[in-house]
Protein backbone atom coordinates (compact mmCIF):
# COMPACT_ATOMS: atom_id res chain seq x y z
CA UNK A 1 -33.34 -1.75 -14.29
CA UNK A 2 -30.94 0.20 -12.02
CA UNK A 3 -29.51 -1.40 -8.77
CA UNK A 4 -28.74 0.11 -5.12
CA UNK A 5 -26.37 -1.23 -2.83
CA UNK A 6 -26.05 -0.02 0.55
CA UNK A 7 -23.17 -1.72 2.19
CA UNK A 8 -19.80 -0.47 3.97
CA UNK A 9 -18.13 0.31 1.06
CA UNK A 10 -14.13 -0.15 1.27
CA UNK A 11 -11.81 0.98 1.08
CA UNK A 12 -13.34 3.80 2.05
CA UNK A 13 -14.54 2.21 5.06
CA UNK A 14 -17.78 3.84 5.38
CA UNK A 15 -21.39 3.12 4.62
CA UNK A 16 -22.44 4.47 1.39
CA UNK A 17 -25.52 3.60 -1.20
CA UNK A 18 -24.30 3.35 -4.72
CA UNK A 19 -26.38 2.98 -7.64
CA UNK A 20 -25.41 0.63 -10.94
CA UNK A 21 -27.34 1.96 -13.90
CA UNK A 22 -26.20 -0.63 -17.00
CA UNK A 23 -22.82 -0.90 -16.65
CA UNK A 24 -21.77 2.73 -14.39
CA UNK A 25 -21.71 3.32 -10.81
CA UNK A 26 -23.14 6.88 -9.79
CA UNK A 27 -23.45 7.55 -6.12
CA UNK A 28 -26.75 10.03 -7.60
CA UNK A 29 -29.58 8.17 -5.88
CA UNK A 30 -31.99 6.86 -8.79
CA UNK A 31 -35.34 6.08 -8.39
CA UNK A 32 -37.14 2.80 -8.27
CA UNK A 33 -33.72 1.26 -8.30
CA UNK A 34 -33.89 -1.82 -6.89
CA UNK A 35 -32.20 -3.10 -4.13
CA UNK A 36 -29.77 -5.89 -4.44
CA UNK A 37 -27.79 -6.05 -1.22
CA UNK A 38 -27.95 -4.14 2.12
CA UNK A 39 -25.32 -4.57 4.40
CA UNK A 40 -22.09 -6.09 4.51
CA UNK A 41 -19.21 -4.81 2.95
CA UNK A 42 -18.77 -4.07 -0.43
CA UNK A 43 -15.56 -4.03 -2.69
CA UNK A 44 -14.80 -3.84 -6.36
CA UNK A 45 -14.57 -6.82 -7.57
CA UNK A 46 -11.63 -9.32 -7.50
CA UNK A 47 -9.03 -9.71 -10.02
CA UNK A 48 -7.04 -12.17 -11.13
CA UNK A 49 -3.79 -10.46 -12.69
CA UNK A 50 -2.25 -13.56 -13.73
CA UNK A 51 -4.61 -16.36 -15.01
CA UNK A 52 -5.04 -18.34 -18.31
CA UNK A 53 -8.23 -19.10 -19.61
CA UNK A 54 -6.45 -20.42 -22.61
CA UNK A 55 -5.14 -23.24 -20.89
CA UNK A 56 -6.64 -26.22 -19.91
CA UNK A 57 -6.37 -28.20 -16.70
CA UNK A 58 -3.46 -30.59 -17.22
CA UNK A 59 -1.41 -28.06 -19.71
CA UNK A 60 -3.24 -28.49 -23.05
CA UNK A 61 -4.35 -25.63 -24.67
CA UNK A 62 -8.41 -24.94 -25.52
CA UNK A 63 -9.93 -25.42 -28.52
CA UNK A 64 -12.86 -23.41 -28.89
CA UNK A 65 -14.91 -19.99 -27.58
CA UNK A 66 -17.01 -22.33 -24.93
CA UNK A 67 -14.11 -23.89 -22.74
CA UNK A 68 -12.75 -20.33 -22.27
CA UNK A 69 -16.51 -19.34 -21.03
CA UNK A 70 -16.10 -22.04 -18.95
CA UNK A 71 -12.86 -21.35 -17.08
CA UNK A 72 -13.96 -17.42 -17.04
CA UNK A 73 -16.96 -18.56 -15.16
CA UNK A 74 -15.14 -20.60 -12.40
CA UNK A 75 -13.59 -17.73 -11.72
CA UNK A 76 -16.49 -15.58 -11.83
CA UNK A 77 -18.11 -17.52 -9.59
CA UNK A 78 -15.23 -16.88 -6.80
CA UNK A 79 -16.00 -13.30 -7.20
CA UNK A 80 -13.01 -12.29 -9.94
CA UNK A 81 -14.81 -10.29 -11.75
CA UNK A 82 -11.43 -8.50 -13.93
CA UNK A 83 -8.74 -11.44 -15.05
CA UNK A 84 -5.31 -10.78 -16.83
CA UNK A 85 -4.75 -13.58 -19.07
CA UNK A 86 -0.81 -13.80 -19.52
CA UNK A 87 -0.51 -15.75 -22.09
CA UNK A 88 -2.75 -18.14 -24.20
CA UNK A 89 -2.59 -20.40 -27.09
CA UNK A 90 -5.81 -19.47 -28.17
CA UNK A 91 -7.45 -16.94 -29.21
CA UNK A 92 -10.75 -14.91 -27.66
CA UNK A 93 -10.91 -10.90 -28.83
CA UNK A 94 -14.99 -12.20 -28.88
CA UNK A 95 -15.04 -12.45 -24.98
CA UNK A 96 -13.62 -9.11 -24.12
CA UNK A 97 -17.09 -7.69 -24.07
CA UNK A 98 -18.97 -10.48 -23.34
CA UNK A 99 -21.52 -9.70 -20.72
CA UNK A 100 -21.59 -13.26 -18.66
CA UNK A 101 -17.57 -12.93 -18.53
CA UNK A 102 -15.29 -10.84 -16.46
CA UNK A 103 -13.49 -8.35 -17.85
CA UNK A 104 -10.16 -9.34 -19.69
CA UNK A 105 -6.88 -7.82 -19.83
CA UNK A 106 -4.73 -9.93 -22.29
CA UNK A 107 -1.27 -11.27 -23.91
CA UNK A 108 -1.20 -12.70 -27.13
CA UNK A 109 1.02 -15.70 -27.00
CA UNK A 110 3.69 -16.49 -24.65
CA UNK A 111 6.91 -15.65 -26.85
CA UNK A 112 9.17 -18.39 -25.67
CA UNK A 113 12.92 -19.98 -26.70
CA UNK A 114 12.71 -23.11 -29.23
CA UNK A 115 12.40 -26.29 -27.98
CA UNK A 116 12.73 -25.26 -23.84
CA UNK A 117 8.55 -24.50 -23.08
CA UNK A 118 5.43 -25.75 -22.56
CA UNK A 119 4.39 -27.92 -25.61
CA UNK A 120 2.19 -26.09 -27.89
CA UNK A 121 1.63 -22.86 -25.60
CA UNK A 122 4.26 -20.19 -26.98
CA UNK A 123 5.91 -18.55 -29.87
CA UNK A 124 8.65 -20.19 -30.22
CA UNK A 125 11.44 -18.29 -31.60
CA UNK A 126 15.16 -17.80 -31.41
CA UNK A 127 17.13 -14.54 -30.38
CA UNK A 128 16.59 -13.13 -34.54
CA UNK A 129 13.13 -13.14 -34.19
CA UNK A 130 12.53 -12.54 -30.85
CA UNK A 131 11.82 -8.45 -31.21
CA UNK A 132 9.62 -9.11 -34.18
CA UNK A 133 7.47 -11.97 -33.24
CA UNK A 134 6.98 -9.39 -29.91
CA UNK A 135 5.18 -7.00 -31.73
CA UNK A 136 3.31 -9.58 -33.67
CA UNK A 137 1.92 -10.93 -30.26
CA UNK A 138 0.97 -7.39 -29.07
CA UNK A 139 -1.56 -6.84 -31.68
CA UNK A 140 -3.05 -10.37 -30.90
CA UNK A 141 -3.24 -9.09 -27.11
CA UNK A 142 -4.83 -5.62 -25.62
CA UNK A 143 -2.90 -4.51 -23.91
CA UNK A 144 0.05 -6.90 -23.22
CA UNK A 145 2.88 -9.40 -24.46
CA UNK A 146 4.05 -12.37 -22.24
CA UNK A 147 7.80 -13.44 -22.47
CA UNK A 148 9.29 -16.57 -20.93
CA UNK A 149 12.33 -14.99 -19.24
CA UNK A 150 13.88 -18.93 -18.69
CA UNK A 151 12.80 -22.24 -18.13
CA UNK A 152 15.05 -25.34 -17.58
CA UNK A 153 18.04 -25.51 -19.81
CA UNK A 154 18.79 -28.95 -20.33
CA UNK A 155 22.27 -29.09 -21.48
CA UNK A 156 23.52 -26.86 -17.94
CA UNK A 157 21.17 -28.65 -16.01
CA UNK A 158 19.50 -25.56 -14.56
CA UNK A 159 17.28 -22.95 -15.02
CA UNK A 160 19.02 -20.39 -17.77
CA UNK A 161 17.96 -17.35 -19.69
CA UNK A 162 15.40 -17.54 -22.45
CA UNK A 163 17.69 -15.67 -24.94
CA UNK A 164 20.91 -13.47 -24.19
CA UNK A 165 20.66 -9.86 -22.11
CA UNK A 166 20.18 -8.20 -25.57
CA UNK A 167 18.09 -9.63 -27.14
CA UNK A 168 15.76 -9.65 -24.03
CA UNK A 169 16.24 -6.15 -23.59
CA UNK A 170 15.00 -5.40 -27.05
CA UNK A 171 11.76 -7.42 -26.38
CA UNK A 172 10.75 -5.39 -23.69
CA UNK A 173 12.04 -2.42 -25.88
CA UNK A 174 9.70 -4.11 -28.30
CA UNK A 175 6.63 -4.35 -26.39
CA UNK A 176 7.14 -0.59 -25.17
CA UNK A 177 7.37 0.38 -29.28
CA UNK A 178 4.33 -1.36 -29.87
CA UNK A 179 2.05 0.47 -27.17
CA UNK A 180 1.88 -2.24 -24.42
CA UNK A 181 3.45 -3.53 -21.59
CA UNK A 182 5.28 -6.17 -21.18
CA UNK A 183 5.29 -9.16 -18.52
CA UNK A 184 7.98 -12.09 -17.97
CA UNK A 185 7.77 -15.28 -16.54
CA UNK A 186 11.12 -15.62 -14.63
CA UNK A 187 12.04 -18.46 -11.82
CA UNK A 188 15.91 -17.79 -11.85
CA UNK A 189 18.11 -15.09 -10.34
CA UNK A 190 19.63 -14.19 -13.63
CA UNK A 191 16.62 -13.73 -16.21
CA UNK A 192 15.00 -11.28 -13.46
CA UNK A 193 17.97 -9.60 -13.09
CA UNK A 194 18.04 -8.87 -17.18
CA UNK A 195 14.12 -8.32 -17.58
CA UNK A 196 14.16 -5.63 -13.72
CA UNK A 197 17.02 -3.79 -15.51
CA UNK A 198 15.41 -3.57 -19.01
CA UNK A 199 12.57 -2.10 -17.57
CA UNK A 200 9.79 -4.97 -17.64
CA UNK A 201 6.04 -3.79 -16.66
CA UNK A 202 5.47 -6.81 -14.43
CA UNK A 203 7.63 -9.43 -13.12
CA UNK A 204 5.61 -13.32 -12.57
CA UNK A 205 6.71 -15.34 -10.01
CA UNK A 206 10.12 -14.15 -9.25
CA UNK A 207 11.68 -16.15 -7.07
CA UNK A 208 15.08 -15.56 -8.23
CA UNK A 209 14.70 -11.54 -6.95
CA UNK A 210 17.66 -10.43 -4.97
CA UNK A 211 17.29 -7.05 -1.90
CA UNK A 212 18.92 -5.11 -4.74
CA UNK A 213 16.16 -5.64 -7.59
CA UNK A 214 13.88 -5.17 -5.06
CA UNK A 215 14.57 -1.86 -4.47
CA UNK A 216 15.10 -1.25 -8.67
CA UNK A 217 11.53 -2.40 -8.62
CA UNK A 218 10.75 -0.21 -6.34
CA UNK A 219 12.29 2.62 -7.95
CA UNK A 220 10.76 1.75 -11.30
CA UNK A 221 7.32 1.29 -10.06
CA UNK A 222 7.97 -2.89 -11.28
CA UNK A 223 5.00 -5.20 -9.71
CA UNK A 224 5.47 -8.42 -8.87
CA UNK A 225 2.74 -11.07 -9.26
CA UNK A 226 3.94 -13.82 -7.00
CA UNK A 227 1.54 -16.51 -8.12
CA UNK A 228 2.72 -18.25 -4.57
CA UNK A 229 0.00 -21.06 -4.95
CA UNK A 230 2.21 -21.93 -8.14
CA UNK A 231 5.67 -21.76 -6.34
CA UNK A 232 3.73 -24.27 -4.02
CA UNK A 233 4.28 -26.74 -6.61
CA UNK A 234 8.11 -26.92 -7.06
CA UNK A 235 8.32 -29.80 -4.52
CA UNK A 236 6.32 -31.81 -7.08
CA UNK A 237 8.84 -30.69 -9.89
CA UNK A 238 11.73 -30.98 -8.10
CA UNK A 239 11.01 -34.73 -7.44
CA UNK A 240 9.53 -35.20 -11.31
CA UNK A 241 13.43 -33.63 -12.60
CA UNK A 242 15.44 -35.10 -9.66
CA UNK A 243 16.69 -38.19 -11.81
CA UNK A 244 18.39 -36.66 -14.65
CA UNK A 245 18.90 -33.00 -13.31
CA UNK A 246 19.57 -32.71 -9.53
CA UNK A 247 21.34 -29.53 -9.47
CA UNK A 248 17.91 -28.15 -11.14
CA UNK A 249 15.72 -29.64 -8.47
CA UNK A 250 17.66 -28.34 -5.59
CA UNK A 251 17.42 -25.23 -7.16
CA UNK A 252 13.92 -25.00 -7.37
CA UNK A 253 13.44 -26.18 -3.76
CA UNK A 254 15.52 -23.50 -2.57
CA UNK A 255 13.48 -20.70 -4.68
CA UNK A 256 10.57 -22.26 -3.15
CA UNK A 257 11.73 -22.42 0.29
CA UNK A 258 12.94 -18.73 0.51
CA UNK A 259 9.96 -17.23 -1.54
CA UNK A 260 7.72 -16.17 1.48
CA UNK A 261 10.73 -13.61 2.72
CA UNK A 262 10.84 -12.12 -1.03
CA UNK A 263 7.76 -11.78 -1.11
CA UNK A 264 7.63 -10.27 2.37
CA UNK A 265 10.71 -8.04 1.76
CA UNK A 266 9.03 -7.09 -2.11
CA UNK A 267 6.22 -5.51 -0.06
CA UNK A 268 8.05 -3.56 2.69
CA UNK A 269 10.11 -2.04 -0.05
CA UNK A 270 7.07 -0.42 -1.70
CA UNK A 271 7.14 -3.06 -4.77
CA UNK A 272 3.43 -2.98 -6.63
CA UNK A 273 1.99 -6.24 -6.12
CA UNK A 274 -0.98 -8.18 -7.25
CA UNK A 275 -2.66 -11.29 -6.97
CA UNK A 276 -2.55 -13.92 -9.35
CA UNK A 277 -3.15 -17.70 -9.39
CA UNK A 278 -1.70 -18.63 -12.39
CA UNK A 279 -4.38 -21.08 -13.10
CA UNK A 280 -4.43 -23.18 -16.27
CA UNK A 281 -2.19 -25.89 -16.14
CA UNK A 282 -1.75 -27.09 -12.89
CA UNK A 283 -3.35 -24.48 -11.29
CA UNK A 284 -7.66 -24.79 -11.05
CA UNK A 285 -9.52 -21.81 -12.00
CA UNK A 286 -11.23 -20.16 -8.90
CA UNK A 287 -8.38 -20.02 -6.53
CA UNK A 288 -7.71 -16.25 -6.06
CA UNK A 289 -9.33 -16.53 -2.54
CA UNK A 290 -6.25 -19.09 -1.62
CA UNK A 291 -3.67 -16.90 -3.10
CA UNK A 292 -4.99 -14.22 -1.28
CA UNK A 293 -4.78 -15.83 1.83
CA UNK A 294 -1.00 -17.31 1.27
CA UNK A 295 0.00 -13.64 0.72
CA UNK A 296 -1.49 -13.00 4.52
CA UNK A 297 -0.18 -15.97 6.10
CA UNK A 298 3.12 -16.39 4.93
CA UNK A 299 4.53 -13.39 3.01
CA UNK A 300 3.16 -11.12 5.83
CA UNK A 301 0.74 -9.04 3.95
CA UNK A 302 -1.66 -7.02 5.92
CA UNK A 303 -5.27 -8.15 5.22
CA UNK A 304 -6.08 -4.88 3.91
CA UNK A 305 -3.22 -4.82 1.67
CA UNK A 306 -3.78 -8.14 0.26
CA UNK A 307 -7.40 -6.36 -0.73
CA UNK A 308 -6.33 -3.47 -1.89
CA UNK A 309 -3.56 -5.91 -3.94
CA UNK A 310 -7.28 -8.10 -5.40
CA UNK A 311 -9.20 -5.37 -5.91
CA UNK A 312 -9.40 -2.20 -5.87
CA UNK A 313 -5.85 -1.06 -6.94
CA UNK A 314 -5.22 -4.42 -9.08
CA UNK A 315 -8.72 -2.96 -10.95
CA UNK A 316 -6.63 0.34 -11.16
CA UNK A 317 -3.60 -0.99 -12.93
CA UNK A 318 -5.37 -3.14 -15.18
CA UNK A 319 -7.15 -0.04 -16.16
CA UNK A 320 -10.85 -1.24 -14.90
CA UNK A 321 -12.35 1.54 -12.45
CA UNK A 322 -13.68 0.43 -9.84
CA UNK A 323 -16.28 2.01 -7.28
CA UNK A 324 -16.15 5.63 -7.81
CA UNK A 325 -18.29 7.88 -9.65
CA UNK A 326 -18.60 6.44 -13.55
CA UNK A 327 -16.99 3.71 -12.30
CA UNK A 328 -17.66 0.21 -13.60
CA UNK A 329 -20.19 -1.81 -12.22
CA UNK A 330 -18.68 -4.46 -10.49
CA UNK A 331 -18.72 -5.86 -7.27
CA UNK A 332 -18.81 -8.27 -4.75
CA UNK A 333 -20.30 -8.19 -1.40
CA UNK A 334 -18.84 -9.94 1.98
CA UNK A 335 -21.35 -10.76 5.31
CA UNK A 336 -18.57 -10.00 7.31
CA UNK A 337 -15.49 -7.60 7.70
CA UNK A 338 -12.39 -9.58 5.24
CA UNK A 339 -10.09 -6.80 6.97
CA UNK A 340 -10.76 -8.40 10.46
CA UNK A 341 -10.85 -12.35 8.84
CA UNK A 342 -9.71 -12.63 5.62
CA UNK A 343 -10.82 -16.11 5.28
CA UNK A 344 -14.32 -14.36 4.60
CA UNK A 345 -13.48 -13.57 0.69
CA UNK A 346 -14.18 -17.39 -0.07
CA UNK A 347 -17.28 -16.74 0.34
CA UNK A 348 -19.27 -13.48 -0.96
CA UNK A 349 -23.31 -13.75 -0.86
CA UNK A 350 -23.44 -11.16 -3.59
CA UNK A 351 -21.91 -10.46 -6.91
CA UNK A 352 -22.64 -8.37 -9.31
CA UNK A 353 -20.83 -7.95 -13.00
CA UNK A 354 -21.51 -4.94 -15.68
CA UNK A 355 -24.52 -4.47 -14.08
CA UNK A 356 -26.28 -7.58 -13.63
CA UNK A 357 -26.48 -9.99 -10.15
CA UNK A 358 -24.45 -13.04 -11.19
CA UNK A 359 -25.25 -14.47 -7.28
């Protein structure tokens, strides 16, 4: 059966009717539609452009079909309706089209350096194989391949490049031959510096990002994914490394404690950017609301920008259309105005995925 929605619809900011017949939007009134929400405002729904329902809570990755479900429906639930998973361990072509799941942009494998990652997550190869196990991991994704642009180097002490400035270059060159783009984990000044000027798709985290690479990004059309409920954490991993590597946990408390003004200065620039949670790991499922609301508070984001940065143009980017004519037929639905309290997005009253009401 077809479904009507009459809401304010944003961000066109004016009250429309829409009609979802299976899994289209067409603003063609249809007959003996029936009428799901009236009201409110309406949106496309949220994304979650960096998210791993490969990953379970605590680091270890899944092992079957039904714990990703699970995860994917946590976030569901929140009202993320389109997720990019950056990087999983396992893997799920069988839930792209699944019709209980929200849509799902994905990475292979993370392609990481030996013996300095996550146990049991990446690829892990050294610089030789680095361009070739690249396009091996796009054809496991749809769209995109994950690199871990550093991590903690244990014999400096620090946080150091994955692999040397060629050999990342070529993996981005790598990704680009294959068809997709191309993300990168980075924390440090100098991976993001190699991965901006090779001409990455997305940059994750990036707290090493300097005023200059900010306005590279700019130029490029880069986006940043801040993940700033993840950046939260450093405190915890500075005092976990402090021990044996205190020049590493200083480090990471001073990426933390200056990450807010990147962000902030990412976004005046003009720098694409979208929200992501990073959940999986450490990071519950369901938290795109909070990260949504950190962008607001403390990197300065308009509320409308940090909607725009959810939803509708994070939909756009991913390549999932949102509320237009033909559009897909997803969305969420909000009581109240999220432009004028953006503390309303934790909780929409309706939802509605390829068609059918979820809430």
């Amino acid at each position: 059966m077809a479904l009507h929605v009459r809401g304010v619809l944003l961000p066109d900011d004016e009250v429309r009717d829409l009609w979802l017949v299976g899994d289209r939007v067409t603003f063609e009134p249809v007959p003996g539609a029936e009428t799901v929400a009236e009201g409110g405002f309406v949106l496309p729904g949220l994304t979650d452009a960096h998210c791993h329902i490969g990953i379970a809570r605590g680091g270890a990755p899944i092992t079957t079909l039904d714990q990703a479900r699970e995860l994917a429906r946590v976030d569901r639930d929140a009202g993320v309706l389109a997720i990019r998973d950056a990087g999983s361990p396992y893997p799920y072509p069988e839930l792209d089209d699944d019709p209980e799941l929200p849509r799902l942009a994905r990475a292979g494998r993370h392609v990481a350096p030996p013996k300095r990652y996550l146990r049991d997550i990446g690829v892990e190869v050294g610089a030789a194989e680095v361009a070739a196990t690249v396009t091996e991991q796009a054809a496991a994704g749809n769209g995109w391949v994950k690199l871990v642009g550093d991590w903690i180097d244990r014999g400096v002490g620090d946080l150091a490049p994955a692999w040397d400035a060629d050999t990342m270059t070529a993996a981005v060159a790598a990704a680009h031959a294959a068809g997709v783009r191309a993300a990168v984990h980075t924390f440090s000044e100098s991976a993001v510096e190699i991965m901006v000027r090779a001409g990455v798709d997305s940059v994750e985290h990036g707290t090493g990002l300097s005023v200059d690479l900010i306005d590279l990004m700019a130029r490029q059309g880069t986006a940043l994914v801040p993940t700033m409920i993840n950046i939260q954490t450093f405190g915890h991993i500075a005092e976990q490394a402090r021990p044996k590597f205190p020049g590493y946990a200083d480090h990471m408390l001073a990426l933390r404690d200056r990450f807010p003004d990147v962000v902030r200065a990412a976004h005046e620039a003009g720098v694409p950017i979208y929200v992501g949670t990073d959940a999986g790991g450490g990071i519950d499922h369901g938290l795109a609301a909070e990260e949504m609301l950190l962008l607001h508070e403390r990197a300065g984001m308009s509320a409308e920008d940090v909607l725009a940065a959810a939803s509708w143009r994070a939909r756009e980017w991913l390549g999932f259309p949102g509320l237009v004519e033909g559009g897909l037929a997803d969305l969420v639905v909000y009581p109240e105005d999220p432009r004028r309290d953006l503390r309303v997005v934790r909780t929409p009253f309706r939802i509605v995925l390829r068609g059918r009401v979820i809430r």
